[in-house]
Protein backbone atom coordinates (compact mmCIF):
# COMPACT_ATOMS: atom_id res chain seq x y z
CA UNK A 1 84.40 69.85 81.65
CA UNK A 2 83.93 66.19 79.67
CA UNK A 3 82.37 64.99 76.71
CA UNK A 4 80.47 61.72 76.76
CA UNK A 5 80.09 59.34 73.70
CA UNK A 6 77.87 56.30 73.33
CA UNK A 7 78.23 54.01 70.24
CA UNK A 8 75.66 51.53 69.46
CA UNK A 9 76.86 48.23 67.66
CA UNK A 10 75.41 45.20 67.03
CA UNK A 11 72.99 45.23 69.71
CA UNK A 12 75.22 46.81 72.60
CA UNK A 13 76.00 49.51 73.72
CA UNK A 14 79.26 51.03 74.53
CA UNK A 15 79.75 54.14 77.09
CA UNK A 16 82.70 56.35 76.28
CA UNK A 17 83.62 59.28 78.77
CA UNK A 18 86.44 61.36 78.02
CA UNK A 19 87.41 64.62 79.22
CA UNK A 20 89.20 67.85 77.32
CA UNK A 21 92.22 67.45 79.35
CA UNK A 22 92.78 64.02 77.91
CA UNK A 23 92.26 65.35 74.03
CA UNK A 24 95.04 68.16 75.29
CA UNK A 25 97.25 65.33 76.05
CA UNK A 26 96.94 63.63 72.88
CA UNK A 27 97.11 66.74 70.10
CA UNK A 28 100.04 67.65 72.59
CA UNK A 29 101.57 64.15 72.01
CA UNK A 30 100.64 64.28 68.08
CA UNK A 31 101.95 67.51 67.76
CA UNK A 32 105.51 67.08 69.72
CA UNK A 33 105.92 62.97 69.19
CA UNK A 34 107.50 63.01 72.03
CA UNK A 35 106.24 62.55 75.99
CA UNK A 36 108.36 64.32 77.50
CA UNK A 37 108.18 67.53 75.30
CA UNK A 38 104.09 66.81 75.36
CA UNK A 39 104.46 66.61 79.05
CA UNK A 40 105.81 69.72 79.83
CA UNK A 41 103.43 71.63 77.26
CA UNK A 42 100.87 70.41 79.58
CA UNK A 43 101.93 70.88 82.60
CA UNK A 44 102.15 67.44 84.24
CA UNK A 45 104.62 64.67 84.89
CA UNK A 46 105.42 62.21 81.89
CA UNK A 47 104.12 59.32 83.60
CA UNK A 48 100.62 61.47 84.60
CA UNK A 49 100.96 61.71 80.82
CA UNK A 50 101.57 58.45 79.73
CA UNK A 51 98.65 56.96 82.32
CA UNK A 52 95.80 59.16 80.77
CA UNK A 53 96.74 58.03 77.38
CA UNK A 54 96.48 54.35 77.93
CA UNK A 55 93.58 55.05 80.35
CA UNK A 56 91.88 56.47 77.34
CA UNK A 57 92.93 54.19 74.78
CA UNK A 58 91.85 51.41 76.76
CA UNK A 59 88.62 53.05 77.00
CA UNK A 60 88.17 53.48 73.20
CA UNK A 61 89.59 50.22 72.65
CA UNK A 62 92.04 51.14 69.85
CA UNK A 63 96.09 52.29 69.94
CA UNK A 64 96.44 55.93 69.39
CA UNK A 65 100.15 56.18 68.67
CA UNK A 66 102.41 53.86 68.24
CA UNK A 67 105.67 54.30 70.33
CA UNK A 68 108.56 52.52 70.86
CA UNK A 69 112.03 53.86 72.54
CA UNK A 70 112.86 56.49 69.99
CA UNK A 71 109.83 57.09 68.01
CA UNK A 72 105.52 58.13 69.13
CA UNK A 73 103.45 58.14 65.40
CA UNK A 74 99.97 58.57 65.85
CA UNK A 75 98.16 54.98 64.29
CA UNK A 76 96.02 55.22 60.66
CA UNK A 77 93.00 55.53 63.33
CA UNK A 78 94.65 57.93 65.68
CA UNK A 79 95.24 60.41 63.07
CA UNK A 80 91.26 60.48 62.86
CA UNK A 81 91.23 60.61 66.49
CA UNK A 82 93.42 63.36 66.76
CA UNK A 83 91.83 65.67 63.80
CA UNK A 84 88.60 65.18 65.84
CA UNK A 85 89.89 65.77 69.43
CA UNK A 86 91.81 69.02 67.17
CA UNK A 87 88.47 69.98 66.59
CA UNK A 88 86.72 69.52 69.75
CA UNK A 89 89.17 71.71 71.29
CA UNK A 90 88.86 74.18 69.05
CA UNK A 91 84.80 74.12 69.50
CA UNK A 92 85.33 74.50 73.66
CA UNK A 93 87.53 77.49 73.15
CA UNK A 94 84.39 79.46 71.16
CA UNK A 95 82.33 78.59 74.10
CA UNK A 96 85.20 80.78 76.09
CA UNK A 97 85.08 83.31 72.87
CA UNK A 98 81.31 83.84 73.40
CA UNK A 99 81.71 84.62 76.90
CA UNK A 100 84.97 86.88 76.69
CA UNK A 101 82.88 88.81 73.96
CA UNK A 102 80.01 89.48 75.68
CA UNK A 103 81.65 90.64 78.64
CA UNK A 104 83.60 93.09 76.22
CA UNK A 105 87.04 91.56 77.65
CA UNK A 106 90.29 90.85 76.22
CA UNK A 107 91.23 87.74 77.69
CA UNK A 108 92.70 84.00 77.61
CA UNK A 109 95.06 82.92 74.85
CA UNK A 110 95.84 84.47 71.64
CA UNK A 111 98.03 82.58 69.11
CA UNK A 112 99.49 84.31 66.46
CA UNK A 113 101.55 83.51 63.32
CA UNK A 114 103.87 86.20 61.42
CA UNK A 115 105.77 84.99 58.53
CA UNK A 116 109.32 85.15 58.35
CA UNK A 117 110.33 88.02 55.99
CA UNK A 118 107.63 90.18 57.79
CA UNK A 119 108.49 89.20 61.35
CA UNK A 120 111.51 91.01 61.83
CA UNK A 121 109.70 93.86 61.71
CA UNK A 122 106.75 93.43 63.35
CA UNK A 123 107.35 91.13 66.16
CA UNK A 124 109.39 93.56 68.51
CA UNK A 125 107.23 96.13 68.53
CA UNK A 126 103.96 94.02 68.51
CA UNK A 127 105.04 92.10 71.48
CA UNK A 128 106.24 95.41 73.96
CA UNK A 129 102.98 97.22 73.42
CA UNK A 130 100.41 94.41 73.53
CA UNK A 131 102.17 92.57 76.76
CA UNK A 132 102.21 96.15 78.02
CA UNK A 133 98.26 97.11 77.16
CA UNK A 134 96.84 93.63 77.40
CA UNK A 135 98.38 91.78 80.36
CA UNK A 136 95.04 89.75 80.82
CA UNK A 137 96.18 87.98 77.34
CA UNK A 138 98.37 85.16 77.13
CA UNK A 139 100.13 85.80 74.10
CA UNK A 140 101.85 83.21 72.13
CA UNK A 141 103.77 84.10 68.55
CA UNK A 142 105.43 81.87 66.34
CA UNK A 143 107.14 82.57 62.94
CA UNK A 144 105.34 80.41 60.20
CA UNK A 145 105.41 79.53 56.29
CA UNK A 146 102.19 80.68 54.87
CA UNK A 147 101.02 76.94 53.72
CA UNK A 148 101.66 76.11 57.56
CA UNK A 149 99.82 78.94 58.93
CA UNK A 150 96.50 78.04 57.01
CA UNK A 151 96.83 74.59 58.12
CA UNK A 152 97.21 75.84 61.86
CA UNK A 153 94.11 78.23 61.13
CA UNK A 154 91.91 75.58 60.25
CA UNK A 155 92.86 73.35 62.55
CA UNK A 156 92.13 75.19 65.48
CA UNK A 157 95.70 75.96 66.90
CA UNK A 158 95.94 79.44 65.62
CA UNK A 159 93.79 82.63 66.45
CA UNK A 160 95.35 84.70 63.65
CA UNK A 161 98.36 84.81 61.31
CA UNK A 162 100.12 87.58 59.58
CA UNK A 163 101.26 87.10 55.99
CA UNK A 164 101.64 88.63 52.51
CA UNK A 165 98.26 89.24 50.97
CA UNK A 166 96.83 87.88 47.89
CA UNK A 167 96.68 83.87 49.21
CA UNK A 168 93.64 81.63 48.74
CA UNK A 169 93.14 79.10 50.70
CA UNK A 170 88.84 77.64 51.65
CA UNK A 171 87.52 78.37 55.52
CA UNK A 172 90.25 81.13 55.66
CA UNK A 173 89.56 85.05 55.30
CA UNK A 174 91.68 87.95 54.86
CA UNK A 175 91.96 91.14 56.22
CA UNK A 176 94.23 93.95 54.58
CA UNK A 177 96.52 95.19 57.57
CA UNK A 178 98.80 97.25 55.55
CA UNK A 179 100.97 98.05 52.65
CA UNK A 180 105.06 98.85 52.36
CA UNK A 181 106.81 100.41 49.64
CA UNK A 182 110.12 98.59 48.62
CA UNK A 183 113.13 100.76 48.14
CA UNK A 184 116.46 100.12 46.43
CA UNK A 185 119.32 99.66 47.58
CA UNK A 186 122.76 100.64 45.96
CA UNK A 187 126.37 99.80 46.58
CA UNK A 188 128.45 103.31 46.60
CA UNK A 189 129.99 102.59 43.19
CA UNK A 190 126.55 102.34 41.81
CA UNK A 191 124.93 105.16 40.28
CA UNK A 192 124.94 107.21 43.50
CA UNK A 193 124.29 110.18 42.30
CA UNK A 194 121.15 109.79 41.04
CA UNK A 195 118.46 111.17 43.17
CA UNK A 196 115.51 108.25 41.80
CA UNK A 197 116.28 104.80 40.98
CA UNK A 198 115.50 104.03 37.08
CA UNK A 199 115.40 100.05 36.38
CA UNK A 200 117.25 100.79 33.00
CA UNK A 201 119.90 102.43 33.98
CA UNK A 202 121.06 99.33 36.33
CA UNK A 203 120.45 96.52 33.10
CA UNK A 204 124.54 95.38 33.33
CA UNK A 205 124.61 95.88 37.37
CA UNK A 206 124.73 93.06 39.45
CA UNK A 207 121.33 92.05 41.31
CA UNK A 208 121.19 90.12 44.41
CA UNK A 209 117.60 88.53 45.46
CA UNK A 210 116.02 86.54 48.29
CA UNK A 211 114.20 83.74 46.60
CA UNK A 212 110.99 84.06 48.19
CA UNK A 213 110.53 87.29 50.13
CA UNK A 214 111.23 89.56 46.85
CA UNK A 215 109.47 88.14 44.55
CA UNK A 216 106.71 90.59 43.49
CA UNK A 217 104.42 88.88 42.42
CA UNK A 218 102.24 91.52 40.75
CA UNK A 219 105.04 94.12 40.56
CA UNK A 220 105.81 95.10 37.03
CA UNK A 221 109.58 95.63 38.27
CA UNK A 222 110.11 92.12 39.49
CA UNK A 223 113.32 90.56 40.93
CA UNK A 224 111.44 86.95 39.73
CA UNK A 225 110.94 88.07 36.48
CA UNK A 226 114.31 89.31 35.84
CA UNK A 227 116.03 86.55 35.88
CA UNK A 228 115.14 86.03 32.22
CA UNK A 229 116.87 88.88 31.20
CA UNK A 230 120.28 87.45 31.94
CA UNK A 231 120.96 89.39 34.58
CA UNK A 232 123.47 87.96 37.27
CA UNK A 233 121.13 87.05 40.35
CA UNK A 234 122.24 85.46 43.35
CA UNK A 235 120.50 84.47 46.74
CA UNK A 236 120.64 84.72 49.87
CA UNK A 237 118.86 84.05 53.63
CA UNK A 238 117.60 87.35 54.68
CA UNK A 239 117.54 91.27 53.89
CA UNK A 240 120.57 91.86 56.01
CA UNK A 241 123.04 89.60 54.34
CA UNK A 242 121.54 90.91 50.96
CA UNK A 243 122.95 94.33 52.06
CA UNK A 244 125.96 93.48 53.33
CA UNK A 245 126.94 91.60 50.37
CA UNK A 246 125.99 95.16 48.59
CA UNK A 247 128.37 97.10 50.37
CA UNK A 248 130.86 94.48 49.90
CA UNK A 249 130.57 93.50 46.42
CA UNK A 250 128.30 96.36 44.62
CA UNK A 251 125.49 95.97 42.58
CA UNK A 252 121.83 96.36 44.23
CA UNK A 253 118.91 94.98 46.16
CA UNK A 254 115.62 95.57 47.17
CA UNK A 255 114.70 96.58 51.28
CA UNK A 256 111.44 96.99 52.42
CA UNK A 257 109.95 100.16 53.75
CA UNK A 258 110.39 99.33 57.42
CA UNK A 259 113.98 98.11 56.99
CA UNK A 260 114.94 101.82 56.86
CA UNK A 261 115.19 102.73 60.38
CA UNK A 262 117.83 99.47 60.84
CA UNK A 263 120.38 101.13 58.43
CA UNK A 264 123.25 103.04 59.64
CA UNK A 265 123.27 106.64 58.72
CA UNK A 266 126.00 105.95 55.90
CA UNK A 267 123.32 103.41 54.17
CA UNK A 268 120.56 104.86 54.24
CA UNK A 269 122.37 107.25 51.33
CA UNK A 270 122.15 104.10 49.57
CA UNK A 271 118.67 104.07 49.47
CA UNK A 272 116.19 105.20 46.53
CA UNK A 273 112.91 105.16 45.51
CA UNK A 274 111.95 103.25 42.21
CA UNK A 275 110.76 105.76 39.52
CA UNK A 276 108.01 105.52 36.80
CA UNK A 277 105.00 103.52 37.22
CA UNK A 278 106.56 100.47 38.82
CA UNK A 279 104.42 98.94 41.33
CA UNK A 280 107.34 98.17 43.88
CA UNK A 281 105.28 97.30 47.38
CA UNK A 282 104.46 94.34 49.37
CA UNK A 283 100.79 94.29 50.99
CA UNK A 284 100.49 92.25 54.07
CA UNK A 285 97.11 90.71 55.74
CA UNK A 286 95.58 89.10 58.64
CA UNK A 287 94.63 85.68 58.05
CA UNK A 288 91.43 84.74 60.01
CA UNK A 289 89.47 81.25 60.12
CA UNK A 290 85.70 82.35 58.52
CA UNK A 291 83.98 81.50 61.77
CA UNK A 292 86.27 83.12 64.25
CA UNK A 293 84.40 84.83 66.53
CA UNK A 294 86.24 86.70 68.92
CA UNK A 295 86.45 90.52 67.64
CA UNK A 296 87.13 92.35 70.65
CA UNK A 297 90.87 90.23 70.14
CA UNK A 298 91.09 91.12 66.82
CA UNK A 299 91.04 94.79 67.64
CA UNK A 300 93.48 94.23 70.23
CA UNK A 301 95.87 93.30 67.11
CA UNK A 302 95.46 96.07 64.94
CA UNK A 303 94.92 98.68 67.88
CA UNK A 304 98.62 97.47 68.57
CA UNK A 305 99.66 97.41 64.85
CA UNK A 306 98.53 101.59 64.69
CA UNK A 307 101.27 102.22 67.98
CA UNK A 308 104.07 101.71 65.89
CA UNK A 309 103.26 101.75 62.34
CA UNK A 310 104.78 104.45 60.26
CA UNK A 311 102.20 107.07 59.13
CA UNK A 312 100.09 105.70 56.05
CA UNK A 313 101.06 102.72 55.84
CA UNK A 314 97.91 100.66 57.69
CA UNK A 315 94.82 99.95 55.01
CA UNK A 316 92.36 102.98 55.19
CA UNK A 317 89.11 101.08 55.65
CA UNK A 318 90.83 99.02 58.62
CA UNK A 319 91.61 102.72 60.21
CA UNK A 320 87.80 103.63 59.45
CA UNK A 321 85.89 100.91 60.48
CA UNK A 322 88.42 98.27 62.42
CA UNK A 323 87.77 94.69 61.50
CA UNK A 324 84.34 93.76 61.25
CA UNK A 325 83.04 90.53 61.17
């Protein structure tokens, strides 16, 4: 499959003929700056590689990247020519899209972003079932910041991305997958035996946050907001050292919902539920470019998502009426 291009200037005419396989090589050489790495993404030998690229720039007439020994930058023109070719790409996959929907198939690539504090949930599960239900899909996953995974949506490289809800960002829409409760947890020293947790009772205890992933953002019991109240808060990388630095050190923390079943049996008697009308959960959506178009793929996401999500946790009008778009 090719494109062609002719460009009128100043009275002549010049006849451009590229092919998709040649704007694969070059996004795959922007996005790795690096032959070798672009190489083997596509499938060929580096100097296969490195022949198409002059082939084509000679062609255009301009330098693409710059490269010397250590070091491939795309030039102030190739980074047009790349956003473009980015594009084009992205246009011939709908053409596939179209046809996949119409025959009612689940098919070709998916490529799918989760975002870190989410992903150690989801990911295992996700990936058994849908390799196991969908084995005409070539499934790709990668963990991603959420700025990054609305670039990658609008640029064309990602199908979908999973993230916490509530971001804005133009050409991007959002689907409500599902919302998790947050849970505290105690050190043994700490108020054990009560059966509820009460924010007051803990104002002198020691709290220990993740700087990002707790952060509630419209929680009135906030980790974020506490820190004006004086309160000792330190941070760590992920949910697991947070507990472990619980058990060792008192003091408390916050888990998610789906954490629970990772605990050993002696932890989870650590665990409450926040009393009073605290708003202590996390909701998490599907982020979707505004003219995707294949739907039969994105009910092969949340048909996986219901396999192994606990009971009432996926959004009620997703159960009802799947994703329509």
């Amino acid at each position: 499959m090719s494109n062609a291009f002719i460009y009128l200037c100043i009275g002549k005419i010049y006849y451009w003929h590229m092919t998709l396989q040649q704007l694969r090589y070059i996004v795959a050489i922007g996005r790795y700056r690096s032959f070798a790495k672009a190489a083997e993404e596509c499938g060929v030998t580096q100097p296969t590689l490195s022949g198409m690229l002059v082939k084509l720039e000679d062609e255009l007439g301009v330098r693409i990247f710059d490269r010397s020994s250590k070091n491939v930058s795309p030039t102030a023109i190739g980074q047009n020519i790349l956003r473009q070719a980015e594009k084009a790409l992205s246009e011939a996959e709908r053409i596939k899209g179209i046809v996949a929907e119409a025959k009612g198939c689940v098919s070709g690539e998916l490529a799918l972003a989760v975002g870190p504090s989410i992903a150690p949930y989801i990911l295992p599960s996700f990936i058994r079932h849908y390799l196991k239900d969908y084995p005409a899909v070539e499934l790709a996953v990668e963990e991603m910041k959420a700025d990054n995974m609305a670039e990658s949506l609008l640029r064309g490289r990602l199908d979908a991305g999973m993230a916490i809800s509530g971001y804005s960002w133009p050409g991007v829409l959002e689907i409500p997958l599902y919302t998790e409760r947050f849970m505290v947890y105690l050190s043994e020293s700490c108020w054990r035996k009560l059966p509820v947790f009460h924010p007051e009772n803990l104002e002198h205890e020691n709290m220990w946050v993740m700087k990002e992933a707790q952060c509630l953002r419209q929680s009135a019991f906030s980790f974020c907001k506490a820190r004006a109240k004086g309160r000792r808060v330190y941070e760590a990388g992920n949910i697991e050292t947070l507990i472990r630095i619980v058990d060792e050190n008192g003091g408390y923390t916050i888990i998610p919902e789906m954490h629970l079943p990772l605990l050993s049996e002696r932890q989870r008697a650590n665990v409450r539920r926040i009393d009073g009308d605290y708003l202590s959960q996390r909701r998490v959506s599907l982020y979707i470019r505004e003219d995707y178009i294949r739907q039969h793929m994105l009910d092969s996401i949340v048909d996986t998502m219901k396999k192994f999500m606990p009971a009432g946790m996926m959004d009620n009008r997703l159960l009802r009426h799947g994703i329509i778009l």
